[in-house]
C-alpha atoms as a PDB file:
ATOM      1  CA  UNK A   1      91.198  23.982-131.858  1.00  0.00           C
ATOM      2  CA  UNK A   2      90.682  27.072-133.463  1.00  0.00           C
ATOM      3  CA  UNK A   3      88.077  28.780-135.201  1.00  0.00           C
ATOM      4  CA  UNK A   4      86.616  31.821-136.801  1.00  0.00           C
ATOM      5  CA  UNK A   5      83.299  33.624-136.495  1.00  0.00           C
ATOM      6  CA  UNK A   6      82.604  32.905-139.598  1.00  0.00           C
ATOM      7  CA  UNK A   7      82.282  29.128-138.150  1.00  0.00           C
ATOM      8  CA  UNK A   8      80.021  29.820-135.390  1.00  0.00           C
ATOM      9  CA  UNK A   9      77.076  27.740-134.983  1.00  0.00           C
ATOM     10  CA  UNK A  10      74.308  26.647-132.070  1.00  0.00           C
ATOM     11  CA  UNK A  11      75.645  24.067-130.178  1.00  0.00           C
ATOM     12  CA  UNK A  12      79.473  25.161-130.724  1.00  0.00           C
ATOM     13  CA  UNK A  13      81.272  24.953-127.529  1.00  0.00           C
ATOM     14  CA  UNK A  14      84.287  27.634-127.017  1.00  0.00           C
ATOM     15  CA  UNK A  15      87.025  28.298-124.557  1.00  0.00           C
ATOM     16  CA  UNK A  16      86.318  31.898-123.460  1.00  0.00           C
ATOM     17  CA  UNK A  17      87.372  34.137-120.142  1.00  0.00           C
ATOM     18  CA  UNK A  18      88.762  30.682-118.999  1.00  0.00           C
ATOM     19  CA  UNK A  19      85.815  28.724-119.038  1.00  0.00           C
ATOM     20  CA  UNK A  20      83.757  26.566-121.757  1.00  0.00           C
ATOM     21  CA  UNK A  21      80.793  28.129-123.007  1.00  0.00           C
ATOM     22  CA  UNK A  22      78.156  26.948-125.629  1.00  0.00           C
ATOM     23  CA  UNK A  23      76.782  29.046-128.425  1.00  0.00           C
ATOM     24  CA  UNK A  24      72.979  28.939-127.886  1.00  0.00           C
ATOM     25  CA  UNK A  25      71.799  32.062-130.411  1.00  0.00           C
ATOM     26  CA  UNK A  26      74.221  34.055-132.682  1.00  0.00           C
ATOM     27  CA  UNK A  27      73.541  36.822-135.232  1.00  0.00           C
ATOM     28  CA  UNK A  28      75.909  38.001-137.697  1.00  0.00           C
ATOM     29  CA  UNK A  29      75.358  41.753-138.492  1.00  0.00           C
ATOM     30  CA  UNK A  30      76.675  43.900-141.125  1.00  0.00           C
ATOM     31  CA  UNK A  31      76.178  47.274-140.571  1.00  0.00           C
ATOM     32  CA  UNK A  32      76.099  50.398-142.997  1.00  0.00           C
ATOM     33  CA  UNK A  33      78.732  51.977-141.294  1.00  0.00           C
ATOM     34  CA  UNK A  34      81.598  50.205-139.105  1.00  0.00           C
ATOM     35  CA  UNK A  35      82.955  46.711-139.058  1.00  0.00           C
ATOM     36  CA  UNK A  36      80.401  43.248-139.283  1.00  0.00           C
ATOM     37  CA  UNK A  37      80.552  41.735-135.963  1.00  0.00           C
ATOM     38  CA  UNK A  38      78.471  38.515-134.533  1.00  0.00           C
ATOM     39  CA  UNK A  39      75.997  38.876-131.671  1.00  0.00           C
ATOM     40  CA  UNK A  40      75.978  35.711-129.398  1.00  0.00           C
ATOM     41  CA  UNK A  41      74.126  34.412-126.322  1.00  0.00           C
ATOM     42  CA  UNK A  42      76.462  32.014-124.250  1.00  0.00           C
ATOM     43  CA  UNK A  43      75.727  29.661-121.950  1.00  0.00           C
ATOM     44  CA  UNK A  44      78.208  28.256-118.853  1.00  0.00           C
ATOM     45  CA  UNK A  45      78.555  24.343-119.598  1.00  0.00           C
ATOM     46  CA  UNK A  46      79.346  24.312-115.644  1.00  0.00           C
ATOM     47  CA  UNK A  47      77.004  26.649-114.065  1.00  0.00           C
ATOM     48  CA  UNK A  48      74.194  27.142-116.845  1.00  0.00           C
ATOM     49  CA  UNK A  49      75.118  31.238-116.598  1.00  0.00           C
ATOM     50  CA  UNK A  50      73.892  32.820-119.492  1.00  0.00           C
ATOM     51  CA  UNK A  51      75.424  35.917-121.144  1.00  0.00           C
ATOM     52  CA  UNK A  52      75.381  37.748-124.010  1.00  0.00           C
ATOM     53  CA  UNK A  53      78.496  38.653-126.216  1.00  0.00           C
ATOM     54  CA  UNK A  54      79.860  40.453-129.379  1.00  0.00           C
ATOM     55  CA  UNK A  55      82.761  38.963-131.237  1.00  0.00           C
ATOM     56  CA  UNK A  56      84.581  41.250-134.342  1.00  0.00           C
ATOM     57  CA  UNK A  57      83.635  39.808-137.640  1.00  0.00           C
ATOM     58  CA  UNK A  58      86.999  37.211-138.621  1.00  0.00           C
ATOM     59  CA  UNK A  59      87.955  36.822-134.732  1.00  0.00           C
ATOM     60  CA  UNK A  60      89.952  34.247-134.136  1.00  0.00           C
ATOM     61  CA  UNK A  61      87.902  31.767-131.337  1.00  0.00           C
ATOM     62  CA  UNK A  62      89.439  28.190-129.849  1.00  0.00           C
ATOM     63  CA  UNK A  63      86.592  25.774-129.591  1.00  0.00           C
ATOM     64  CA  UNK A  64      86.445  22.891-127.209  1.00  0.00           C
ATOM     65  CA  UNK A  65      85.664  18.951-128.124  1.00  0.00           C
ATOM     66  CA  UNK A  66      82.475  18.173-125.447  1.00  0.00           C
ATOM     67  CA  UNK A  67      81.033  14.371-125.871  1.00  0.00           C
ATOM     68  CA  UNK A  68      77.616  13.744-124.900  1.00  0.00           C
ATOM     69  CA  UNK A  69      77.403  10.284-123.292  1.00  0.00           C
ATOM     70  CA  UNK A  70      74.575   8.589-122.052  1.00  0.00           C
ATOM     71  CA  UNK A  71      74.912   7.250-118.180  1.00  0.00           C
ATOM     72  CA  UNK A  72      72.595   5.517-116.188  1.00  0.00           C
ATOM     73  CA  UNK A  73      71.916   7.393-112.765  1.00  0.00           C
ATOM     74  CA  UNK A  74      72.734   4.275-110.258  1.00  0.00           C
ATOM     75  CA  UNK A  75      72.549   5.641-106.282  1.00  0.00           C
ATOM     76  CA  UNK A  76      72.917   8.804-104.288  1.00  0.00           C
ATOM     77  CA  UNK A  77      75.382   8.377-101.556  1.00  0.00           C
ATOM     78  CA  UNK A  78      77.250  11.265 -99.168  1.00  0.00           C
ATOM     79  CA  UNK A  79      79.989  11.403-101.935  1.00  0.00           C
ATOM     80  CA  UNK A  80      77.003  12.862-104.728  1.00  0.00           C
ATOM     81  CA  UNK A  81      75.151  10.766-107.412  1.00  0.00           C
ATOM     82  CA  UNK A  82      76.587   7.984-108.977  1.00  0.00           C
ATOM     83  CA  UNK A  83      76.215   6.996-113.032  1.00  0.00           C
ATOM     84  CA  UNK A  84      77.473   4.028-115.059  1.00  0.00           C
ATOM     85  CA  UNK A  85      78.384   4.851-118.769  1.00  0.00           C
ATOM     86  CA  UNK A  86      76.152   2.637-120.791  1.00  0.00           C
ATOM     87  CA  UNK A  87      78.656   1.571-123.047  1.00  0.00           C
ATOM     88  CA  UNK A  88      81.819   1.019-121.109  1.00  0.00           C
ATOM     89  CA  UNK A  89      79.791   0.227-117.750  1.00  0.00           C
ATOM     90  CA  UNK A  90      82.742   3.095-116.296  1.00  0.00           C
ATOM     91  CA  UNK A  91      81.110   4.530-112.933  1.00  0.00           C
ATOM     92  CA  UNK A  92      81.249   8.629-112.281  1.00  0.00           C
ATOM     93  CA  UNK A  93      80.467  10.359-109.008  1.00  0.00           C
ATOM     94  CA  UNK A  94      78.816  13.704-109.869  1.00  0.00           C
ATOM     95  CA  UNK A  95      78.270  16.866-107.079  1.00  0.00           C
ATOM     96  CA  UNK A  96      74.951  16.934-106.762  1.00  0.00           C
ATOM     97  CA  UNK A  97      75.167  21.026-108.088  1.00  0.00           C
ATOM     98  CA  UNK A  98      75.740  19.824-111.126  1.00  0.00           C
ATOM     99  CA  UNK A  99      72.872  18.172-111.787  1.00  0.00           C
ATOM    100  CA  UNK A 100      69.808  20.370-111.730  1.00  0.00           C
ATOM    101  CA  UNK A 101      66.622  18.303-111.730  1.00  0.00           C
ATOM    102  CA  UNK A 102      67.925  15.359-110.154  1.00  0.00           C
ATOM    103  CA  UNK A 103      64.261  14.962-108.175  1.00  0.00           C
ATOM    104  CA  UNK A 104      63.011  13.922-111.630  1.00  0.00           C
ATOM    105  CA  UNK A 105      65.645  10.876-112.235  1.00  0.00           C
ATOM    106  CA  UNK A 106      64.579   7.611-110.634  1.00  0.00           C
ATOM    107  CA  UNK A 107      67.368   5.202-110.192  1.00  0.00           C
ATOM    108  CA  UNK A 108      68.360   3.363-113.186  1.00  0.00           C
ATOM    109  CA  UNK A 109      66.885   6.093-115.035  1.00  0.00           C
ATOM    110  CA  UNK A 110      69.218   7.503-118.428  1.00  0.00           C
ATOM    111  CA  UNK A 111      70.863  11.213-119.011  1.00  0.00           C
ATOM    112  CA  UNK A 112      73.256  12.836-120.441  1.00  0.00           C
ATOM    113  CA  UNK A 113      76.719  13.553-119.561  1.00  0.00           C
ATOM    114  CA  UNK A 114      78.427  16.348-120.648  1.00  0.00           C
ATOM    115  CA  UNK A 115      82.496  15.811-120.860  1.00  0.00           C
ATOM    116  CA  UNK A 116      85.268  17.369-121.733  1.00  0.00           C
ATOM    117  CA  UNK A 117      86.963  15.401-124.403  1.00  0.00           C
ATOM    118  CA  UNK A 118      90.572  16.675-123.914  1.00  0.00           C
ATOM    119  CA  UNK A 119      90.455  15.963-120.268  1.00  0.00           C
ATOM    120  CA  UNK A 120      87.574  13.844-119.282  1.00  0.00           C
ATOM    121  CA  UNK A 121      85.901  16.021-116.918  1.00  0.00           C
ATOM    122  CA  UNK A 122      82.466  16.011-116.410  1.00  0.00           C
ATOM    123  CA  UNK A 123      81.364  19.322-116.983  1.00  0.00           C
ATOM    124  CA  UNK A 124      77.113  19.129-116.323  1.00  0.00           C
ATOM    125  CA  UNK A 125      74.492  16.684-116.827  1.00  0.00           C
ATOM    126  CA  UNK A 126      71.584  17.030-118.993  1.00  0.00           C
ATOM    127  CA  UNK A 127      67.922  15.429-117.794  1.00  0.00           C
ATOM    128  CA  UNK A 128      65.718  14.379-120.756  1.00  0.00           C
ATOM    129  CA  UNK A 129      63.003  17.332-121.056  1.00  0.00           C
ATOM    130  CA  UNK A 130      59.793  14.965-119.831  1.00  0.00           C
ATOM    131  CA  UNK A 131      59.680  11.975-117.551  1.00  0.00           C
ATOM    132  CA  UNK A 132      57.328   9.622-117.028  1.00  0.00           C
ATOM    133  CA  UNK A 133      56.695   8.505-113.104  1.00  0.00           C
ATOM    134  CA  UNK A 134      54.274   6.602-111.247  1.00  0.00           C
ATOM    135  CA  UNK A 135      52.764   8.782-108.260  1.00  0.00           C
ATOM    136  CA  UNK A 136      53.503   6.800-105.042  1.00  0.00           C
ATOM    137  CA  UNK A 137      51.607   9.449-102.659  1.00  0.00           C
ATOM    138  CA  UNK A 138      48.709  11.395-102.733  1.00  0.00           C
ATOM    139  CA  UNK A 139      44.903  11.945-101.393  1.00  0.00           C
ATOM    140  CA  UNK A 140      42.561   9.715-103.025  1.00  0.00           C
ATOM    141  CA  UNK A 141      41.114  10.699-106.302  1.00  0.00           C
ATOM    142  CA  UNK A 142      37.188  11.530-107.042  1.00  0.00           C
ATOM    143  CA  UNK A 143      35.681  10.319-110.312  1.00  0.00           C
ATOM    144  CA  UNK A 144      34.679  12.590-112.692  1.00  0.00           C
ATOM    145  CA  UNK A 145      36.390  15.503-110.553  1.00  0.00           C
ATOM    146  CA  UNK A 146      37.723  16.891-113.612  1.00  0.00           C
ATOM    147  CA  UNK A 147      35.800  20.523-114.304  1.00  0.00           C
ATOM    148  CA  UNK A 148      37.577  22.604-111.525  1.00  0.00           C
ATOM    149  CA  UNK A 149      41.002  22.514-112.053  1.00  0.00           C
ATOM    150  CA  UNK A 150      41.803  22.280-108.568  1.00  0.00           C
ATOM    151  CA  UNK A 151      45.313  20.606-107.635  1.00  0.00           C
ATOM    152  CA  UNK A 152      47.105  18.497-105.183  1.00  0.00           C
ATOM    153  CA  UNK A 153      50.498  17.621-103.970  1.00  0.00           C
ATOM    154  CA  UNK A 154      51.636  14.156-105.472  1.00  0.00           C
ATOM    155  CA  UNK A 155      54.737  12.068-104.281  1.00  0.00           C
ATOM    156  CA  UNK A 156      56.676  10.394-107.282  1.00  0.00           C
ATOM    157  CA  UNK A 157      58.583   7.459-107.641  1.00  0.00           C
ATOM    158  CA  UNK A 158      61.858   9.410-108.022  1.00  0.00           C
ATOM    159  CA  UNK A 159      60.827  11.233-104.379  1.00  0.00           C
ATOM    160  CA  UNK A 160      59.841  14.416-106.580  1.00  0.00           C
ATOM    161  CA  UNK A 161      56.680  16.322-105.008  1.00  0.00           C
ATOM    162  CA  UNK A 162      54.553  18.094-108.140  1.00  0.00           C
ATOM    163  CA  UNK A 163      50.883  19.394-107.890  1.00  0.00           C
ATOM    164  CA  UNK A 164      48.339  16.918-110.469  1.00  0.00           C
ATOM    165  CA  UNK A 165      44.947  17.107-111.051  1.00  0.00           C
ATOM    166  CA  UNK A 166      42.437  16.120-108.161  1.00  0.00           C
ATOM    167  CA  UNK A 167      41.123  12.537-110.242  1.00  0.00           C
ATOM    168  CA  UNK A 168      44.628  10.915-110.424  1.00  0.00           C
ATOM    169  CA  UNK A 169      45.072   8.473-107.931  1.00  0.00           C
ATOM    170  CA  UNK A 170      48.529   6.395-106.333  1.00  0.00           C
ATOM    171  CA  UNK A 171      49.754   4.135-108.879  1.00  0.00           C
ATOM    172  CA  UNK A 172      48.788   6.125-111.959  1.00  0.00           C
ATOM    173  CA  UNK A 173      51.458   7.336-114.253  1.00  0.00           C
ATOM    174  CA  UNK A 174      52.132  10.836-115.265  1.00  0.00           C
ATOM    175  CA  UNK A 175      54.283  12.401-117.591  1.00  0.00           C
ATOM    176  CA  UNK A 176      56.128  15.626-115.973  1.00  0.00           C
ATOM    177  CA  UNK A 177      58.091  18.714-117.626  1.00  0.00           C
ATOM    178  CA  UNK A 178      61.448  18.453-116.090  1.00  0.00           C
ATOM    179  CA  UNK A 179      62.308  21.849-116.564  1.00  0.00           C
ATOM    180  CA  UNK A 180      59.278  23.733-114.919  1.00  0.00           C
ATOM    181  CA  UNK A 181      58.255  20.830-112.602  1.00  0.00           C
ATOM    182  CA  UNK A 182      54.573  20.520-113.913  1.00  0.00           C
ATOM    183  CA  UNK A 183      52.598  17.914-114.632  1.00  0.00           C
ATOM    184  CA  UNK A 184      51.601  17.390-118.132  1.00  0.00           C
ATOM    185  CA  UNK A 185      49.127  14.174-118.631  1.00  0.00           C
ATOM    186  CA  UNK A 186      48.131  11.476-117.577  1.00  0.00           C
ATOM    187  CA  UNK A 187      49.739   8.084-119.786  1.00  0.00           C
ATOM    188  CA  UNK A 188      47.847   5.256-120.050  1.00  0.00           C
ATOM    189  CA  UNK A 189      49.608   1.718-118.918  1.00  0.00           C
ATOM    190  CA  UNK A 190      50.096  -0.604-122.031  1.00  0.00           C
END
């Protein structure tokens, strides 16, 4: 499909250099002197490179259909990870490349698939941005040992190692920040 600037939006996924690309900030700018042109920041949909581009005001763009389709991860095998589509219970094998933060996904655990809707290739997966694990590993706690802010290394349920306060114990449950690896709370078992 094809597009303007004028159309541009977060989230808008284009076919540029011969590769898909998605819009994550964009400024339109009219200046004083000279034509308007539109300042972007693109991100890879395969590799997660992020550059930064001007387009002329009125240039002509094509755009690219992605889906976003939830898949449960299944297994990890020599072949890469495996995921069922929720709704059509279709199985994918994904290069484990292509899914960065794949420590933090236990198995049967939910993400998102990014695919190309013209040719059904799975471009990159997304993880959701906090998790919450059970800690399967770690040095026993100390009551009340809550003042110092000291650390330790904690093994999770999805094999994940991240460093959690010295009073939680094996078999508590922790929420963690996918994206920098850290440990946020404790949650409390209903």
């Amino acid at each position: 499909m094809a597009t303007t600037t004028s159309d541009i939006r977060n989230g808008l996924t284009l076919i540029w250099n011969g590769d898909l690309w998605t819009i994550t900030e964009f400024l339109h700018v009219k200046p004083g002197k000279g034509g308007a042109f539109v300042r972007t920041k693109l991100k890879n949909v395969r590799n997660g490179k992020v550059v930064d581009n001007t387009f002329r005001a009125g240039e002509r763009l094509e755009t690219a259909r992605v889906e976003r389709r939830e898949m449960q991860y299944l297994y990890e095998d020599e072949l890469g990870l495996h995921y069922m589509n929720t709704e059509t219970y279709e199985q994918l094998t994904l290069q484990k490349d292509l899914v960065p933060g794949k420590e933090f996904i236990k198995e049967g655990g939910n993400v998102d698939v990014l695919v190309d809707a013209g040719t059904e290739e799975a471009l990159s997966v997304e993880i959701p941005r906090h998790v919450e694990l059970l800690i399967t590993e770690t040095d026993p706690g100390l009551k009340g040992d809550t003042a110092t802010g000291a650390t330790k290394p904690a093994t999770l349920e999805s094999g994940a190692i991240v460093n959690v306060p010295l009073f939680l114990n094996e078999g508590d449950l922790i929420r963690v920040d996918t994206s920098s690896g850290e440990y946020q709370t404790r949650v409390n078992a209903a």
